[in-house]
N, C-alpha and C. Protein backbone atom coordinates (compact mmCIF):
# COMPACT_ATOMS: atom_id res chain seq x y z
N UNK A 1 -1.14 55.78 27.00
CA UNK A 1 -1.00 54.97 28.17
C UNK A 1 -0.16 53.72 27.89
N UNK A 2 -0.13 52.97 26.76
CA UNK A 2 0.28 52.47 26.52
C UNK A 2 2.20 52.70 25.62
N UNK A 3 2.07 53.52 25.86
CA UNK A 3 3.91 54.22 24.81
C UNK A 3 4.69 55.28 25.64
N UNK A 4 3.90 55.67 27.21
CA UNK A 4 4.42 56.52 28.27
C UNK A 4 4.86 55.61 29.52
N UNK A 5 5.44 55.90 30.15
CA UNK A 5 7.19 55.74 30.29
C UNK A 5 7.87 54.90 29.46
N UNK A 6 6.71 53.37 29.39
CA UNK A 6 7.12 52.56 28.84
C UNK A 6 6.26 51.87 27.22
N UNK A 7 7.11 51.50 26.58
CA UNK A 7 6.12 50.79 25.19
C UNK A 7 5.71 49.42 25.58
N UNK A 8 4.04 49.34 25.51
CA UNK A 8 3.63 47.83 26.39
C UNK A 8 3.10 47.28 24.74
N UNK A 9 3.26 45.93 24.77
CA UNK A 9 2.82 45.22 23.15
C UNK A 9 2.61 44.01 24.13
N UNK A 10 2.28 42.97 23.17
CA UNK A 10 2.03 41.54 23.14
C UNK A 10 2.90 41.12 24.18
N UNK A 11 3.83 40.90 23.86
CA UNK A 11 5.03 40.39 24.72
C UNK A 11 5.29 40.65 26.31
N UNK A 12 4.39 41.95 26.93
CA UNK A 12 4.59 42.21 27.75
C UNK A 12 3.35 41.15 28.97
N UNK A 13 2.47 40.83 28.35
CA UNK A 13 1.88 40.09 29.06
C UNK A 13 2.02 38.41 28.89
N UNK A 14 3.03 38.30 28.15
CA UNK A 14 3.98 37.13 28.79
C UNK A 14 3.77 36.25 29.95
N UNK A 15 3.91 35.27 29.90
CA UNK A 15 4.28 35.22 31.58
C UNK A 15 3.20 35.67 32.94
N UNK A 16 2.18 36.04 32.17
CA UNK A 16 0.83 36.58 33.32
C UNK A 16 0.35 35.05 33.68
N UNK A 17 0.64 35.45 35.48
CA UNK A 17 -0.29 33.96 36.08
C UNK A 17 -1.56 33.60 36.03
N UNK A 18 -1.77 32.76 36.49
CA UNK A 18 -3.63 32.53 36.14
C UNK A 18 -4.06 33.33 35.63
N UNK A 19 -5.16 33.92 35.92
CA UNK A 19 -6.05 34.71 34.99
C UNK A 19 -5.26 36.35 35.14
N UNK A 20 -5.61 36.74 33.80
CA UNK A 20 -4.93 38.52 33.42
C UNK A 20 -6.07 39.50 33.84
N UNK A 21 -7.39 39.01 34.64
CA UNK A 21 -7.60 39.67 35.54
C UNK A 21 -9.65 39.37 35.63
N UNK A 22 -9.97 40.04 36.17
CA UNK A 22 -11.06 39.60 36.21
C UNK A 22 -12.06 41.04 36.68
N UNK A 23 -13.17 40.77 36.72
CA UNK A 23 -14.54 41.93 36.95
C UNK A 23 -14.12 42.79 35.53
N UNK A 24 -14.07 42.59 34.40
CA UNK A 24 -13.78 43.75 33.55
C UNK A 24 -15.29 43.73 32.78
N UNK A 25 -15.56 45.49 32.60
CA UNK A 25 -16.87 45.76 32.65
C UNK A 25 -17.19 45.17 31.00
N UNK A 26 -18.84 44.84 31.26
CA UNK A 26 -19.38 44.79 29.56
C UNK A 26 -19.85 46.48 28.91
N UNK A 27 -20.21 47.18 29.51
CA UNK A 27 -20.43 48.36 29.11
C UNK A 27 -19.80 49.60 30.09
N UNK A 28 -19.68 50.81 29.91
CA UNK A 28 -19.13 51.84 30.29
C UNK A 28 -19.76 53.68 29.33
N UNK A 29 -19.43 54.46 30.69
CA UNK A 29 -19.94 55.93 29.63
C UNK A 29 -19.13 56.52 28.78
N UNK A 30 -19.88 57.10 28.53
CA UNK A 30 -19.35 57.18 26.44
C UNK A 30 -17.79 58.26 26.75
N UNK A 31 -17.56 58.57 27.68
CA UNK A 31 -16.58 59.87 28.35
C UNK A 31 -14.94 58.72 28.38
N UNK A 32 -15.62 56.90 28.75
CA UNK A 32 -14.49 56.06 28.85
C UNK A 32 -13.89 55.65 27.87
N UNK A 33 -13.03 54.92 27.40
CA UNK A 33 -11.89 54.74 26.08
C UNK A 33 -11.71 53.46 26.78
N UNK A 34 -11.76 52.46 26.10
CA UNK A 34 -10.93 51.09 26.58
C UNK A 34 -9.74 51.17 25.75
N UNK A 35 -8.81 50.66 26.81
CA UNK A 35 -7.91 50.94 26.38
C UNK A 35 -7.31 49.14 25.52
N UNK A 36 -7.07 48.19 26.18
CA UNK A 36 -6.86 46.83 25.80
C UNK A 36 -8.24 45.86 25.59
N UNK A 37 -7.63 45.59 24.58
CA UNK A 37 -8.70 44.12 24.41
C UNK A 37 -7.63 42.70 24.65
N UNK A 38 -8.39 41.75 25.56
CA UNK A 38 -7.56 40.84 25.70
C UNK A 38 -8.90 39.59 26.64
N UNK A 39 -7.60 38.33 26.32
CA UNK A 39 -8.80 37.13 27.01
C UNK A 39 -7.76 36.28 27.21
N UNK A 40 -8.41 35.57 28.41
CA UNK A 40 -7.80 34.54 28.22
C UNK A 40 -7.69 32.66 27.76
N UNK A 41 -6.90 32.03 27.77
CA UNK A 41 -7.29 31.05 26.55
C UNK A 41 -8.94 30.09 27.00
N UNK A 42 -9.60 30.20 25.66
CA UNK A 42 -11.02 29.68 25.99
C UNK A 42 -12.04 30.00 26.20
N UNK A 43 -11.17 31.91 26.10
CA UNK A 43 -12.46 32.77 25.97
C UNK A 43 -12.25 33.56 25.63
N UNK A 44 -13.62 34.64 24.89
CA UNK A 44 -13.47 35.47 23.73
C UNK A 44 -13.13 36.93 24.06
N UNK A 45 -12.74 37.45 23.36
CA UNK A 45 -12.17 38.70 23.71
C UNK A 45 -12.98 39.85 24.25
N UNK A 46 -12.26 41.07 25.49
CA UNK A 46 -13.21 41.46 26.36
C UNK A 46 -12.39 42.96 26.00
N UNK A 47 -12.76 44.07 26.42
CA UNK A 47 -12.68 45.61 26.10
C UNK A 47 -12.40 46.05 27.43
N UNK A 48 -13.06 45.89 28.36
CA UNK A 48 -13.19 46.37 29.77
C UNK A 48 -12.07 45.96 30.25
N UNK A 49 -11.01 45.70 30.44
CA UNK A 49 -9.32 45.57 31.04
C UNK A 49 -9.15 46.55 32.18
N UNK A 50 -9.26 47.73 30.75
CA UNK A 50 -8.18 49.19 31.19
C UNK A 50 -9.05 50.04 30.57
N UNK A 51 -9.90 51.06 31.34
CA UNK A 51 -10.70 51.57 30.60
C UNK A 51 -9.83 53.15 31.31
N UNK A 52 -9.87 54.46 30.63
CA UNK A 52 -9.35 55.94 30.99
C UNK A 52 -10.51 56.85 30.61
N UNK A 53 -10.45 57.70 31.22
CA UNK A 53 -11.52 58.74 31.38
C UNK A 53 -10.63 60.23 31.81
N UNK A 54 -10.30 61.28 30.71
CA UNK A 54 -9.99 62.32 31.40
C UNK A 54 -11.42 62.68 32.42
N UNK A 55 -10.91 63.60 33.91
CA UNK A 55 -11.83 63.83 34.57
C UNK A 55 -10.94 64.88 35.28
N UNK A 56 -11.71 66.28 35.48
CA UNK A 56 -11.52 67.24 35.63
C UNK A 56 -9.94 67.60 35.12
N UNK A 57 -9.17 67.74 36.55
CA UNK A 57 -7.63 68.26 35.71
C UNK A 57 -6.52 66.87 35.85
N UNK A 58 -7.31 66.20 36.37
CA UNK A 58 -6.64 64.62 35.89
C UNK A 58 -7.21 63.71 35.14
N UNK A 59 -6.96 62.57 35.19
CA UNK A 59 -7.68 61.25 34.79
C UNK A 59 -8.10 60.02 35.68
N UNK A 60 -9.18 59.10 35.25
CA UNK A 60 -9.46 58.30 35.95
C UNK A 60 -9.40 57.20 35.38
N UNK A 61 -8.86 55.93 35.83
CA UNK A 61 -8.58 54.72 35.55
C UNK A 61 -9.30 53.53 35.42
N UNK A 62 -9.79 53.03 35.39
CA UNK A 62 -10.47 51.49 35.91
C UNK A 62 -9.79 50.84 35.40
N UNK A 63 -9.36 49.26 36.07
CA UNK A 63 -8.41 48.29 35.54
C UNK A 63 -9.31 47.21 36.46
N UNK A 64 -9.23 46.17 35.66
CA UNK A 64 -9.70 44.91 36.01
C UNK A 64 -8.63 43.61 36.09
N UNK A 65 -7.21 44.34 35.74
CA UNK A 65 -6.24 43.54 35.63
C UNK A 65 -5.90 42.62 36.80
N UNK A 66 -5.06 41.80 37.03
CA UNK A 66 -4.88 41.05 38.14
C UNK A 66 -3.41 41.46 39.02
N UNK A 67 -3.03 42.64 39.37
CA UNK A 67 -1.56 43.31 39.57
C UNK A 67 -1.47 42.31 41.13
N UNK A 68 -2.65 42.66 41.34
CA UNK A 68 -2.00 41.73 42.52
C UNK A 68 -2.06 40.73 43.28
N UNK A 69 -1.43 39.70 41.75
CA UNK A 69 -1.19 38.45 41.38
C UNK A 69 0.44 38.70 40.36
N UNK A 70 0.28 39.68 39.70
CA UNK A 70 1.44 39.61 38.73
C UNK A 70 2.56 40.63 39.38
N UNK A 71 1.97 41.49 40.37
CA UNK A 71 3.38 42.04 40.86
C UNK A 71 4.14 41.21 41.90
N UNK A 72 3.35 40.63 42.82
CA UNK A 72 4.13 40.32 43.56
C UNK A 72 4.93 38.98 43.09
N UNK A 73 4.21 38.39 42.00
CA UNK A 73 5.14 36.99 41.12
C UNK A 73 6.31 37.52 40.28
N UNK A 74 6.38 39.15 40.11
CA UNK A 74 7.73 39.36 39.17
C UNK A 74 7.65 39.53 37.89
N UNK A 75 6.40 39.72 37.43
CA UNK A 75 6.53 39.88 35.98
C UNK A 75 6.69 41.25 35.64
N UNK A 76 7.41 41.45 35.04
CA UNK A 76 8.24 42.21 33.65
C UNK A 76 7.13 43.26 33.57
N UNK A 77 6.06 42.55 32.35
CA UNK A 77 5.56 43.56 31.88
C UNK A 77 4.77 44.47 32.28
N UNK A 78 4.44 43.66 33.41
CA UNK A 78 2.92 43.90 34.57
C UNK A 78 3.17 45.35 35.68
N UNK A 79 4.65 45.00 35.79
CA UNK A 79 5.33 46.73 36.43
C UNK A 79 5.70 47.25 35.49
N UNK A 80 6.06 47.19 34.46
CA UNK A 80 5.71 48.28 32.92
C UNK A 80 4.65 48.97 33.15
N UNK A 81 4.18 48.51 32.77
CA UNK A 81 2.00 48.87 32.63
C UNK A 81 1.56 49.55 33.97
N UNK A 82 2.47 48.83 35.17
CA UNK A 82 1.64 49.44 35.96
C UNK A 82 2.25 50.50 36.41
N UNK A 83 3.44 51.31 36.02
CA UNK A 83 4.14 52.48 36.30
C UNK A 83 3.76 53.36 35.17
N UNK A 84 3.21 52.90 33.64
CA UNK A 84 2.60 53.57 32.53
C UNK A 84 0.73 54.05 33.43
N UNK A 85 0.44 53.59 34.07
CA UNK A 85 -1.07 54.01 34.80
C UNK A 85 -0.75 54.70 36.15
N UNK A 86 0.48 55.14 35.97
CA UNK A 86 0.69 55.99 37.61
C UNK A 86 1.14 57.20 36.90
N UNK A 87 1.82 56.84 35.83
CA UNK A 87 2.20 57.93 34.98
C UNK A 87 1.27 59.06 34.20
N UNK A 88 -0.02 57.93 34.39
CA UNK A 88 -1.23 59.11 32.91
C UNK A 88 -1.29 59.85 33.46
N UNK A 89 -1.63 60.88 32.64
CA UNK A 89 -2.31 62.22 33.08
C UNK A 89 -1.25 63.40 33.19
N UNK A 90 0.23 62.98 33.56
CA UNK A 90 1.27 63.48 33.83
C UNK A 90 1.73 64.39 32.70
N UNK A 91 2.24 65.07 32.73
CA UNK A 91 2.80 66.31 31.78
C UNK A 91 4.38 66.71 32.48
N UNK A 92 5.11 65.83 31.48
CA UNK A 92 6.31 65.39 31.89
C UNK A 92 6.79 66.48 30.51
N UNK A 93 8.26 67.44 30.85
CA UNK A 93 8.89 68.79 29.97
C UNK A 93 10.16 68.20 29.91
C-alpha cells in the first residue's frame, strides 16, 4: 500500500495541515495490519492511521487520516497515498 502506484516515506507527509488526522483506533481484529505509525508533535506515537484487511475478493480500509483537510489544501503527498488506497487490492498486468 505503501510502494503501489506510488512510493510514500517520511517526506510525503510534509506539509500536512493541522492535525494528520484523528479517531485512529487503539485496538482492532487480528484479520487488520496497521499499516503507519505516526503522531503528531506532543504526542506519542499511534498504529491506527491506516489499518487493511483483505476481505472476501477485495480489501477493506480504515483511515483516520485527515484527506479532507489535506486534499483540498494541495498537498503532494496526501494525493499520493490517497490514489495508493484506491489502488489496493488491484491486480494491475
Amino acid at each position: 500500500m505503501l510502494n503501489f502506484p506510488n512510493k510514500i516515506d517520511e517526506k510525503d507527509f510534509d506539509g500536512w495541515i493541522q492535525e494528520r488526522g484523528l479517531y485512529f483506533p487503539d485496538e482492532w481484529a487480528d484479520n487488520f495490519e496497521p499499516i503507519l505509525e505516526m503522531n503528531d508533535q506532543g504526542e506519542s506515537p499511534k498504529q491506527g492511521s491506516l489499518l487493511y484487511a483483505e476481505y472476501g475478493d477485495g480489501v477493506f480500509i480504515y483511515t483516520g487520516l485527515s484527506f479532507f483537510r489535506e486534499l483540498p489544501a494541495g498537498v503532494p503527498g496526501a494525493y499520493k497515498l490517497f490514489i495508493n488506497l484506491i489502488s489496493a487490492g488491484k491486480n494491475i498486468e
